[in-house]
C-alpha atoms as a PDB file:
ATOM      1  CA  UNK A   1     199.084 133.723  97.190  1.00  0.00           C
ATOM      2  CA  UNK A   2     197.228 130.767  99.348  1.00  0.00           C
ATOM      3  CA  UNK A   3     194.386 132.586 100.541  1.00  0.00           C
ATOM      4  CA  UNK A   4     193.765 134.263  96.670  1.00  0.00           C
ATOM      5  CA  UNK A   5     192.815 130.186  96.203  1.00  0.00           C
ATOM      6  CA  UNK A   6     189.928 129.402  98.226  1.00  0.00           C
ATOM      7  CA  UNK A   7     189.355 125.989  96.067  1.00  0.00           C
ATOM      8  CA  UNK A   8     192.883 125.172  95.980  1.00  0.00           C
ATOM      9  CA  UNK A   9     193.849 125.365  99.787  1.00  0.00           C
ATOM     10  CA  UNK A  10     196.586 123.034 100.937  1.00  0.00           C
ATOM     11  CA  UNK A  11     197.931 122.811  97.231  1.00  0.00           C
ATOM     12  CA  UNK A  12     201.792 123.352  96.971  1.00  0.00           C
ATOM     13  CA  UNK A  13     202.889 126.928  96.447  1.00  0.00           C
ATOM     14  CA  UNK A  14     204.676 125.672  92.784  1.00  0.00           C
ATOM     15  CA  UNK A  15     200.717 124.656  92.142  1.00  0.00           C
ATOM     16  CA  UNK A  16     198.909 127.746  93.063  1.00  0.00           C
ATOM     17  CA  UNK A  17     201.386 129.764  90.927  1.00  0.00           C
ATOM     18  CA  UNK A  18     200.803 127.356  87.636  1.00  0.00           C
ATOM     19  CA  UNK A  19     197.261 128.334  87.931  1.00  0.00           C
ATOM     20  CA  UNK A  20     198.033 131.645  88.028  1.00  0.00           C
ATOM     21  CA  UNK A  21     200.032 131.945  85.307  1.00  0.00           C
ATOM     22  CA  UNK A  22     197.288 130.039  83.175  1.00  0.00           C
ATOM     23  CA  UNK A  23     195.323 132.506  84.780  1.00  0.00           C
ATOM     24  CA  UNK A  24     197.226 135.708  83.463  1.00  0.00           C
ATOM     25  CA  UNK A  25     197.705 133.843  80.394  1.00  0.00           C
ATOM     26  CA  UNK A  26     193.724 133.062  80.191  1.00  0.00           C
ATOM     27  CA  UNK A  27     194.431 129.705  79.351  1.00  0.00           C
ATOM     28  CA  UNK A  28     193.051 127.831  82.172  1.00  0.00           C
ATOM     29  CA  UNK A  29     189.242 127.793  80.587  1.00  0.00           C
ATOM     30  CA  UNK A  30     191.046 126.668  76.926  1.00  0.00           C
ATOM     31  CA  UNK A  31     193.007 124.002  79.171  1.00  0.00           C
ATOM     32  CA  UNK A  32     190.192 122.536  80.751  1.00  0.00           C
ATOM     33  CA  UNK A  33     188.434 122.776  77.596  1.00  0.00           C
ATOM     34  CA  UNK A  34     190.485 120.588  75.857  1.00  0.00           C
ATOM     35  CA  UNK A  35     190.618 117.689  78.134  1.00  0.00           C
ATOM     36  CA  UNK A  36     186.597 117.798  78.707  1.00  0.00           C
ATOM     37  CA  UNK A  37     185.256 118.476  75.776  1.00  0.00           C
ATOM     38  CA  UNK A  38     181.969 118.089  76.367  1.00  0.00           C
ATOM     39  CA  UNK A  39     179.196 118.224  79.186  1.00  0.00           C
ATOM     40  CA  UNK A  40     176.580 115.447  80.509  1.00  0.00           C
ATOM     41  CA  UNK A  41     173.373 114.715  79.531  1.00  0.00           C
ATOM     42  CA  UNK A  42     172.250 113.699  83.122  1.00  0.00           C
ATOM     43  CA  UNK A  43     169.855 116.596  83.582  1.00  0.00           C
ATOM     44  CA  UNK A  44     166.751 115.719  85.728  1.00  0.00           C
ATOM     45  CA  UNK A  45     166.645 114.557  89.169  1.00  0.00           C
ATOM     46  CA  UNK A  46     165.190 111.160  87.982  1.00  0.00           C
ATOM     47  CA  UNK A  47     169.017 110.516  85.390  1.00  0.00           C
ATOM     48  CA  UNK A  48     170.581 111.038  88.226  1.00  0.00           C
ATOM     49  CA  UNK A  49     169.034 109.123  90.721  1.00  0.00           C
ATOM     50  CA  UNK A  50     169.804 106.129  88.196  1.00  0.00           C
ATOM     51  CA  UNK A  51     172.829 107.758  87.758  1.00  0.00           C
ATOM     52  CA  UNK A  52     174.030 107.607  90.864  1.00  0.00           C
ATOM     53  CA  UNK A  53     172.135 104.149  91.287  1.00  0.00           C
ATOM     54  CA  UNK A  54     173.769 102.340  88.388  1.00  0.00           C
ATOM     55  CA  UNK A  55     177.398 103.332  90.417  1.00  0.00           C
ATOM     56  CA  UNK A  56     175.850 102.067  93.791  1.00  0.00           C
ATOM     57  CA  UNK A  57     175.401  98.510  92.009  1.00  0.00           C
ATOM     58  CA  UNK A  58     178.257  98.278  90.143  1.00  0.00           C
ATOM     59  CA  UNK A  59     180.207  98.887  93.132  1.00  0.00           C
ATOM     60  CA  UNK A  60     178.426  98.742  96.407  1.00  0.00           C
ATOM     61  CA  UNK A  61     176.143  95.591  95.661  1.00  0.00           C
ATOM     62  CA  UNK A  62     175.745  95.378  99.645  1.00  0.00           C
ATOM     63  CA  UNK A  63     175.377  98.684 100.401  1.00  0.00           C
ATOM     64  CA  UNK A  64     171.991 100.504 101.351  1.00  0.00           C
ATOM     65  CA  UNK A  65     170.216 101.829  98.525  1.00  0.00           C
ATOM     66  CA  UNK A  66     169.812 105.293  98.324  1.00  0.00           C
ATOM     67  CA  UNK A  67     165.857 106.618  98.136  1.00  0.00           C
ATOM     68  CA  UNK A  68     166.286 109.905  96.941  1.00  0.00           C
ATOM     69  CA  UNK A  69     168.985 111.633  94.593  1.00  0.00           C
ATOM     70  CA  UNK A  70     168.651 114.888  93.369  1.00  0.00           C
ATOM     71  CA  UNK A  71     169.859 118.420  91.813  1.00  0.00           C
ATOM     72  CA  UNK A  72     169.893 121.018  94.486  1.00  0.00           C
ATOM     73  CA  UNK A  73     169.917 124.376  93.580  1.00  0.00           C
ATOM     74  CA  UNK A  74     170.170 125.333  97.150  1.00  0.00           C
ATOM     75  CA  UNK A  75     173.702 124.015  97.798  1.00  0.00           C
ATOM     76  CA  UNK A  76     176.202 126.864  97.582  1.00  0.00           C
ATOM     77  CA  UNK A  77     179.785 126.945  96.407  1.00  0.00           C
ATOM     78  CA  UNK A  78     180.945 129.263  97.927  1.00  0.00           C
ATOM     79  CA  UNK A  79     180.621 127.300 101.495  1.00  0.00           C
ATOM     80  CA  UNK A  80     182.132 124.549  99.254  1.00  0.00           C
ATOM     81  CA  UNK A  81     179.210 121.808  99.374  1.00  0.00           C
ATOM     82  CA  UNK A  82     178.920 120.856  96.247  1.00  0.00           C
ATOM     83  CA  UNK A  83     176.635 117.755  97.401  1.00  0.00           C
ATOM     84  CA  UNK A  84     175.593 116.487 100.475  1.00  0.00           C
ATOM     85  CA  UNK A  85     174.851 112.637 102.049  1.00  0.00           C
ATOM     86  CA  UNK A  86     171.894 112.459 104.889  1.00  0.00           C
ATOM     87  CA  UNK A  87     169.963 109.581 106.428  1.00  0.00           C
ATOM     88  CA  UNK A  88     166.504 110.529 107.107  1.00  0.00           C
ATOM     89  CA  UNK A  89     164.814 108.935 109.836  1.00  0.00           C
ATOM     90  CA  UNK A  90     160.739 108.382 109.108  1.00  0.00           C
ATOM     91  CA  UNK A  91     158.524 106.299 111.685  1.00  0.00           C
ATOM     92  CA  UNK A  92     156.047 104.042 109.569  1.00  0.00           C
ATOM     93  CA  UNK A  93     153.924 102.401 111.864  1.00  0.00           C
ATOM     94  CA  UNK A  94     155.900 101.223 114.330  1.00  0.00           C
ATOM     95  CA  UNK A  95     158.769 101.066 113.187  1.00  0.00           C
ATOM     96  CA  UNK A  96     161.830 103.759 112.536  1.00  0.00           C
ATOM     97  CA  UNK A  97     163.264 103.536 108.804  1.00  0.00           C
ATOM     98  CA  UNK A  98     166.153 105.434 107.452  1.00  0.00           C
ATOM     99  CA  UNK A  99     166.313 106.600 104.409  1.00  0.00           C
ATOM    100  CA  UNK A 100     169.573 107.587 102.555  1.00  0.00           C
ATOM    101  CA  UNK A 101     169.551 110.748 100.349  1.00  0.00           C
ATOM    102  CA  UNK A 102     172.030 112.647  98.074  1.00  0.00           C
ATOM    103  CA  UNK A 103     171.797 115.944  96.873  1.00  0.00           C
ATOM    104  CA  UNK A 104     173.736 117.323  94.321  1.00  0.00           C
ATOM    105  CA  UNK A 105     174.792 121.013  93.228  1.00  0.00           C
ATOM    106  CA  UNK A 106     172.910 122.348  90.265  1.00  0.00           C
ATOM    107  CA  UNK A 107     175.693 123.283  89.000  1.00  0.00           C
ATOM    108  CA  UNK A 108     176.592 119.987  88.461  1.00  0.00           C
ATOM    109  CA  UNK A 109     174.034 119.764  85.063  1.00  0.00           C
ATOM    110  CA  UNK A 110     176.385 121.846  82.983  1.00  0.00           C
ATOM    111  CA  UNK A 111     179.672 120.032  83.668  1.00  0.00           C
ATOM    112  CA  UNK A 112     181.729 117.519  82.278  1.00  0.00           C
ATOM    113  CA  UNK A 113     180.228 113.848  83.317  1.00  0.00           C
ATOM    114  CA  UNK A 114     184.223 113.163  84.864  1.00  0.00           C
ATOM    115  CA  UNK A 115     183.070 116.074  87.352  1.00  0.00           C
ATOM    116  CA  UNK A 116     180.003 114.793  88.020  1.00  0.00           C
ATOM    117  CA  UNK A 117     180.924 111.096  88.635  1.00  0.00           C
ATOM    118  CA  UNK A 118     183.498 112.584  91.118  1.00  0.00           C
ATOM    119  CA  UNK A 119     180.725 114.095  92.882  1.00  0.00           C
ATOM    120  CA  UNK A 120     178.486 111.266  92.908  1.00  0.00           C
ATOM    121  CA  UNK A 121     181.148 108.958  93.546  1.00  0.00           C
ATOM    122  CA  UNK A 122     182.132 110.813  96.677  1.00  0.00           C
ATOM    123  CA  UNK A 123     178.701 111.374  98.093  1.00  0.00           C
ATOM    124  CA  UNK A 124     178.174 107.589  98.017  1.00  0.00           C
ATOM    125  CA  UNK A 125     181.002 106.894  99.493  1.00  0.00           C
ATOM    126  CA  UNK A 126     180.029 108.526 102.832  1.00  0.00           C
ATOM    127  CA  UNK A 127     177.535 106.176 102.929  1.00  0.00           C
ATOM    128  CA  UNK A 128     180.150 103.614 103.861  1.00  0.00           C
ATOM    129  CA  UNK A 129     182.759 105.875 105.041  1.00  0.00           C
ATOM    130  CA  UNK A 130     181.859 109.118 107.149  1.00  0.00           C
ATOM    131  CA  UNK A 131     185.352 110.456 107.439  1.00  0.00           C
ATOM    132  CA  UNK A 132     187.182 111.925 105.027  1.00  0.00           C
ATOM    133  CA  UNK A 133     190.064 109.160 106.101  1.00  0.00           C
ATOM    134  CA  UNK A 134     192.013 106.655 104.013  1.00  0.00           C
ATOM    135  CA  UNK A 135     189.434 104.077 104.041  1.00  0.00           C
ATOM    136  CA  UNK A 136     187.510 106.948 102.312  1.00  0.00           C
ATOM    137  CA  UNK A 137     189.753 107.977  99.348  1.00  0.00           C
ATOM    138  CA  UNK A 138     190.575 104.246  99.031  1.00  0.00           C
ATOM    139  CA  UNK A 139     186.622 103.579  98.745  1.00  0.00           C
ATOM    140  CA  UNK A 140     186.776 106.591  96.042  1.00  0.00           C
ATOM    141  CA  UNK A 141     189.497 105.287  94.004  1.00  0.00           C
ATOM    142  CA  UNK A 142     187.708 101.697  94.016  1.00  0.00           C
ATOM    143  CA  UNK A 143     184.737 103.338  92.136  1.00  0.00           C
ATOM    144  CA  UNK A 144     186.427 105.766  90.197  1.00  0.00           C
ATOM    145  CA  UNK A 145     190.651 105.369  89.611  1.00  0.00           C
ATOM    146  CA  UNK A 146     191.098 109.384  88.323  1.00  0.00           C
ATOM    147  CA  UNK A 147     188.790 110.310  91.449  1.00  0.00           C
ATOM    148  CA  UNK A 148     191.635 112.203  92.449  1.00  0.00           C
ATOM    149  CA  UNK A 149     192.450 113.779  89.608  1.00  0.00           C
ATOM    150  CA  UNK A 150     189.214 114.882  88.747  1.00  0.00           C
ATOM    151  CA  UNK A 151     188.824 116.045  91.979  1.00  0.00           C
ATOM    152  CA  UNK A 152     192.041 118.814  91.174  1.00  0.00           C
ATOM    153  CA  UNK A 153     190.300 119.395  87.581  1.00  0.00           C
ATOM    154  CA  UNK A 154     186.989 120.131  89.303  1.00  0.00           C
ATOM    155  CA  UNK A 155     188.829 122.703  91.472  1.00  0.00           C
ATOM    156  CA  UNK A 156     190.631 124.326  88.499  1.00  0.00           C
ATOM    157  CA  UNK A 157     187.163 124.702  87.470  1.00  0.00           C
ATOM    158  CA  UNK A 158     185.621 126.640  90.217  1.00  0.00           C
ATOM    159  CA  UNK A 159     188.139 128.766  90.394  1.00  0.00           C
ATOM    160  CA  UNK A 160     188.233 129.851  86.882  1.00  0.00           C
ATOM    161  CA  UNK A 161     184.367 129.856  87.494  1.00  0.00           C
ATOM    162  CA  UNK A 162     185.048 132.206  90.117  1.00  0.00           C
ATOM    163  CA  UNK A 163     187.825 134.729  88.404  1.00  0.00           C
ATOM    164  CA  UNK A 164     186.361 134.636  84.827  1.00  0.00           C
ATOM    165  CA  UNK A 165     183.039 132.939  84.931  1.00  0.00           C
ATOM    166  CA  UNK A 166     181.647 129.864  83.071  1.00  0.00           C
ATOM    167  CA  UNK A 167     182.912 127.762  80.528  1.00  0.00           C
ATOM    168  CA  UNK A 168     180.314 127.048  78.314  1.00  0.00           C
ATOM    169  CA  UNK A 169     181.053 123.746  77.291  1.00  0.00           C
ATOM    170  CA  UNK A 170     179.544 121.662  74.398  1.00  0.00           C
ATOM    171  CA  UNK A 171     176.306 119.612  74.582  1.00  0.00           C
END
């Protein structure tokens, strides 16, 4: 049953069979449905660079700001990146300046703002953290306390998005 889970991996077998009997049932879409009721209205690159930039200064006053955030419809799921953390290195004169930048998975604008502050919330934290270690989750939970929970609602979600297709939630 593991590998019919590709979102899910490393989840407890007692898991992976609840969301397949939701799954059988079709009840996993009505499930999600009912605890997100509603998507975002973060839709253009420029809401969620403020986005993003409103959760850098609430919670990483000293860290680097980020110069670009964006939507990219370019990231697929299917390798799971569903957003992605580079420095960009640009000589100006004589000098070398980095640059931080996030992208984001389009599919991201039609979700639930929980799953999207996940996302965003994990993407900045690589810029403190590279590792996916405990100083990373703990950095996570700082920003956002359900991270982790959202984080196994987000998968739910792309793997009913992969078995049945999209939700269609509410504006």
């Amino acid at each position: 049953m593991k590998g019919e889970f590709k979102f899910l991996s490393g989840y407890p077998a007692t898991t992976l069979a609840q969301v397949q009997e939701l799954l059988a049932k079709g009840a996993l879409g009505e499930l999600l449905r009912k605890k997100y009721r509603s998507m975002h209205e973060v839709r253009t690159d420029r809401a969620l660079y403020d986005y993003v930039n409103g959760l850098r200064l609430e919670h990483l006053r000293g860290g680097e700001p980020v110069g670009k955030v964006l939507f990219d419809s370019k990231l697929q799921i299917i390798t799971q990146a569903l957003g992605t953390h580079t420095t960009v290195s640009r000589v100006q004169g004589n000098k070398l300046l980095a640059k931080r930048e996030i992208r984001v998975a389009s599919l991201f604008k039609e979700v639930p703002i929980e799953f999207l502050r996940m996302i965003c919330v994990h993407e900045l934290a690589h810029t403190k953290e590279r590792d996916h270690g405990k100083a990373f989750y703990r950095l996570c939970t700082y920003m956002e306390p359900q991270y982790h929970q959202y984080e196994f609602d987000l998968r739910l979600y792309l793997t009913h998005l992969d078995r049945v297709g999209p939700l269609g939630w509410a504006v």
